[in-house]
Every structure is written in structure tokens, then in C-alpha cells.
N, C-alpha and C. Protein backbone atom coordinates (compact mmCIF):
# COMPACT_ATOMS: atom_id res chain seq x y z
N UNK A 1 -15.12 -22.47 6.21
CA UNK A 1 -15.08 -21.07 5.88
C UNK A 1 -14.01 -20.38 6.73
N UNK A 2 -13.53 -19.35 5.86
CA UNK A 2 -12.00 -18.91 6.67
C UNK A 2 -12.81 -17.50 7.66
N UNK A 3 -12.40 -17.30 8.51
CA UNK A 3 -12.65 -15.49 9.08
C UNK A 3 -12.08 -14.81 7.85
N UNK A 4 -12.45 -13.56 8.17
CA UNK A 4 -12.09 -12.08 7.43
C UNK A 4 -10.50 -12.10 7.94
N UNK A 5 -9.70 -11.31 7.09
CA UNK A 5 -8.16 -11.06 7.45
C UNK A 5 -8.62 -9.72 7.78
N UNK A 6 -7.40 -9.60 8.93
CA UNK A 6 -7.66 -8.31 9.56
C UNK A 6 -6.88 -7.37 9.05
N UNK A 7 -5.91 -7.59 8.26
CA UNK A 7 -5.26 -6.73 7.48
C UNK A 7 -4.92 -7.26 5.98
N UNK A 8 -6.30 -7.02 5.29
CA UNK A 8 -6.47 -7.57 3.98
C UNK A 8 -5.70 -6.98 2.50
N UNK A 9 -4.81 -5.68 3.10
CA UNK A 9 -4.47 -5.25 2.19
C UNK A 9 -2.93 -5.14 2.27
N UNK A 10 -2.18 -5.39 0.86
CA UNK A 10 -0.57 -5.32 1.39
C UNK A 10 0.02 -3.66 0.66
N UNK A 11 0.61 -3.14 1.21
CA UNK A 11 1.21 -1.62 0.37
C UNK A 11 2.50 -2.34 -0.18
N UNK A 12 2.94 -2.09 -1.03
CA UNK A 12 4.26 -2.63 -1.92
C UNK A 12 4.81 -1.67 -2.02
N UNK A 13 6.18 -1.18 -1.62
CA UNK A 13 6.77 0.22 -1.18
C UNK A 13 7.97 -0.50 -3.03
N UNK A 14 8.70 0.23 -2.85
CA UNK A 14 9.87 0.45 -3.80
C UNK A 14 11.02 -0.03 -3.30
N UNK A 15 11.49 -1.36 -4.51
CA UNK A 15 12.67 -2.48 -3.59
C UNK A 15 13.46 -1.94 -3.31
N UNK A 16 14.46 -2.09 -1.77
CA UNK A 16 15.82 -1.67 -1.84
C UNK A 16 16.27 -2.84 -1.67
N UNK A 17 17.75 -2.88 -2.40
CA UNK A 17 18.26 -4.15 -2.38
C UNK A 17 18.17 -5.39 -3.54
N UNK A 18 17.54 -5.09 -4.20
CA UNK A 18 16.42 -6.12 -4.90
C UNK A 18 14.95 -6.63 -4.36
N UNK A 19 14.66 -6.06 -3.08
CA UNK A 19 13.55 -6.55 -2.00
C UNK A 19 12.71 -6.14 -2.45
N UNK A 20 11.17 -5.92 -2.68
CA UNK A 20 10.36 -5.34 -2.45
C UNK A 20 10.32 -4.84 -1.08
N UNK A 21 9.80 -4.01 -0.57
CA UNK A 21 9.28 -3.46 0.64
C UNK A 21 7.24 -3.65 1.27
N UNK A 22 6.98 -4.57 1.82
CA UNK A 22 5.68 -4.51 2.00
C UNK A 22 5.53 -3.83 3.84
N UNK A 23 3.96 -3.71 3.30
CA UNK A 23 2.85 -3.54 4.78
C UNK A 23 2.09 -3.40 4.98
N UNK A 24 1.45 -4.44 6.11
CA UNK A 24 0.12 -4.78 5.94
C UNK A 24 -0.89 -3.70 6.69
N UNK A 25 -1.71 -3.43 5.52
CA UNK A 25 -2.94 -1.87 6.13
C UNK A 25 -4.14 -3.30 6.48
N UNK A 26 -4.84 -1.89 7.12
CA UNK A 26 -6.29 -3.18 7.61
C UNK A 26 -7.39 -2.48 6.10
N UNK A 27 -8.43 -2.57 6.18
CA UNK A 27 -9.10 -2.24 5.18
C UNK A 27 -9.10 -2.87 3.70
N UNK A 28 -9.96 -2.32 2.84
CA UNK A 28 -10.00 -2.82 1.41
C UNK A 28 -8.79 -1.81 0.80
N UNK A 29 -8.27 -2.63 -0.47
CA UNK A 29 -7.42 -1.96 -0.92
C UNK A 29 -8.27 -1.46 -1.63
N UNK A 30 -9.37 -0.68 -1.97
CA UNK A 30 -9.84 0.60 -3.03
C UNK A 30 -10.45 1.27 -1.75
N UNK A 31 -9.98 1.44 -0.67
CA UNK A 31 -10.32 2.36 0.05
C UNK A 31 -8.77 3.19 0.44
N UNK A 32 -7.75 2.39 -0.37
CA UNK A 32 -6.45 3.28 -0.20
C UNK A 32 -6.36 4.87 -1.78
N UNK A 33 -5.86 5.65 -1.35
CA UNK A 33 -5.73 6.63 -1.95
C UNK A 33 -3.97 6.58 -3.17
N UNK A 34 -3.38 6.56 -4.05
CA UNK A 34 -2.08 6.16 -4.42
C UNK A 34 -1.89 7.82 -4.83
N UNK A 35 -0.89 8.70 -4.58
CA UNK A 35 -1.03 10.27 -5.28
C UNK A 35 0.45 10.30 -5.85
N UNK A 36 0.97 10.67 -7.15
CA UNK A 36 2.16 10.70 -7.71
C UNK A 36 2.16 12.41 -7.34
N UNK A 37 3.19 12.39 -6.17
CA UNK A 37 3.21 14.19 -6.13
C UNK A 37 4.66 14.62 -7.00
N UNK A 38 5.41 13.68 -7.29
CA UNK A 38 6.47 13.59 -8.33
C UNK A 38 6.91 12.86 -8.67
N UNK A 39 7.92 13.40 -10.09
CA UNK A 39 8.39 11.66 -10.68
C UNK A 39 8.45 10.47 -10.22
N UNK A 40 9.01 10.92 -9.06
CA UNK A 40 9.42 9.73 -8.53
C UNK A 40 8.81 9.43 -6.91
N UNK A 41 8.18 10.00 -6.47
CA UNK A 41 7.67 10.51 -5.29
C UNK A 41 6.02 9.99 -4.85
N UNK A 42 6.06 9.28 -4.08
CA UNK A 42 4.46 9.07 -3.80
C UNK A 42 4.02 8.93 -2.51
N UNK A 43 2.65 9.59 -2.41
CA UNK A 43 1.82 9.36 -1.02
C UNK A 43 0.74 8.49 -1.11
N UNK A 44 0.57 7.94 -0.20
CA UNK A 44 -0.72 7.17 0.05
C UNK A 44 -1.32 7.50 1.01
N UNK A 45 -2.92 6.98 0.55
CA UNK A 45 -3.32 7.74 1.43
C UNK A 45 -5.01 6.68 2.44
N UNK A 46 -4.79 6.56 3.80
CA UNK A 46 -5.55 5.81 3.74
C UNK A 46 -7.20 6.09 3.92
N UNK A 47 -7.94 5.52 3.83
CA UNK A 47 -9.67 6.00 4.38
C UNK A 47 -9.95 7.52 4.68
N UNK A 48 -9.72 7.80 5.55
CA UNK A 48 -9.47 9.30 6.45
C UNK A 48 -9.03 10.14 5.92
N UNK A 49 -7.85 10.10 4.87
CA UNK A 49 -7.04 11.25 4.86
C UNK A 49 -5.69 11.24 4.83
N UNK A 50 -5.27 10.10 6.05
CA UNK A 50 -4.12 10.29 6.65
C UNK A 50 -3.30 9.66 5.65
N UNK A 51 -1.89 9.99 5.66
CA UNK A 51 -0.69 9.84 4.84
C UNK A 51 -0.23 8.69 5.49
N UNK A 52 -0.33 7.40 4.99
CA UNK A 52 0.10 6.22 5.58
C UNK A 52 1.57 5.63 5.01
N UNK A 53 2.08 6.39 3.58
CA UNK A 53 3.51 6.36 3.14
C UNK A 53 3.51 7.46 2.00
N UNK A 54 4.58 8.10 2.38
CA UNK A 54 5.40 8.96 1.41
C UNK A 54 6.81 8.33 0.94
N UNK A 55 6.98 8.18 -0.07
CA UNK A 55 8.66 7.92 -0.48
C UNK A 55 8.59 7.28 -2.00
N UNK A 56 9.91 6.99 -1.98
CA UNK A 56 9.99 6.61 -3.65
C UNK A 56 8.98 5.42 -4.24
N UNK A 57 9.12 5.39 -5.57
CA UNK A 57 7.77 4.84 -6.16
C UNK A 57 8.75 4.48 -7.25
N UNK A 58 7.99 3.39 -7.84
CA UNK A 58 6.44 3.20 -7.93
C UNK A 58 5.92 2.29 -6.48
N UNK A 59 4.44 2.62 -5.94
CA UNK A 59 4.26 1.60 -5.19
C UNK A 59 3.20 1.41 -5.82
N UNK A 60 2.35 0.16 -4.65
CA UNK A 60 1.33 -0.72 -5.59
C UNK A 60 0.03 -1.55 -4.09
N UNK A 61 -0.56 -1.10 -3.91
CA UNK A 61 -1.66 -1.23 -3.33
C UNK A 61 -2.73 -2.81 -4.25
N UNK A 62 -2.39 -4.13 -3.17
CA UNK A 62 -2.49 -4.63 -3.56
C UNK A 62 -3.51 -6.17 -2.19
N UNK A 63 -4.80 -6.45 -2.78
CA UNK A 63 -5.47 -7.74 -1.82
C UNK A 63 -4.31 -8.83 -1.13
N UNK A 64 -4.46 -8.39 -0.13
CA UNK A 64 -3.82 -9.96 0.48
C UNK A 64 -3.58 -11.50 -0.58
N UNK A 65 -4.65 -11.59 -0.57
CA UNK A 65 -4.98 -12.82 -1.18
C UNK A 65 -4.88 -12.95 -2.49
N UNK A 66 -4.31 -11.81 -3.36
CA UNK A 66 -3.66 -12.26 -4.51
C UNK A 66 -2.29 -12.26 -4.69
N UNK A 67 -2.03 -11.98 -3.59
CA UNK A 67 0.12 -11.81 -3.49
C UNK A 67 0.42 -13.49 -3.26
């Protein structure tokens, strides 16, 4: 049996370059918040409240363990 990952969730920011952009939050990913405040524009948001990324989009809130 494996331990728990301590940061089970990956944020998928918007590629530059051709890259994707990731980072690893601790928590479940349906405890992240995703808010389109414009076209092109997004916040996330984690547990609490707090704004854990603002910037271009689309992003994508996504389990460790299915990437």
C-alpha cells in the first residue's frame, strides 16, 4: 500500500511556449475553486478563499494520479 501524496492535486496553468505550466496544491482537487472573471482570465481558488492563481486560461485542476 502506497502513503497518501502530499500534494495530490496538479493546477495546469496555460502553455507558454508549447509547455503546459503545472503546480502542485496539497488537497483534493474538488476542494479547488476554477472562476472565469474574463474571456480569457482566471482565478483559482483554494479551500479558504485564497487566490492561489490568477492569469490566462484556460486552466484545469486536475488528481495527481491521473496525469
Amino acid at each position: 500500500m502506497h502513503p497518501p501524496l502530499i500534494y495530490p492535486t496538479i493546477l495546469r496553468m496555460h502553455p507558454w511556449f508549447g509547455q503546459p505550466e503545472e503546480e502542485l496544491l496539497p488537497g483534493r482537487p474538488e476542494d479547488y475553486r476554477v472562476e472565469q472573471q474574463a474571456k480569457d482570465w482566471f482565478v483559482v481558488r483554494d479551500p479558504g478563499g485564497q487566490v492561489v492563481h490568477s492569469g490566462l486560461g484556460p486552466v484545469q485542476i486536475l488528481a495527481a494520479r491521473d496525469v
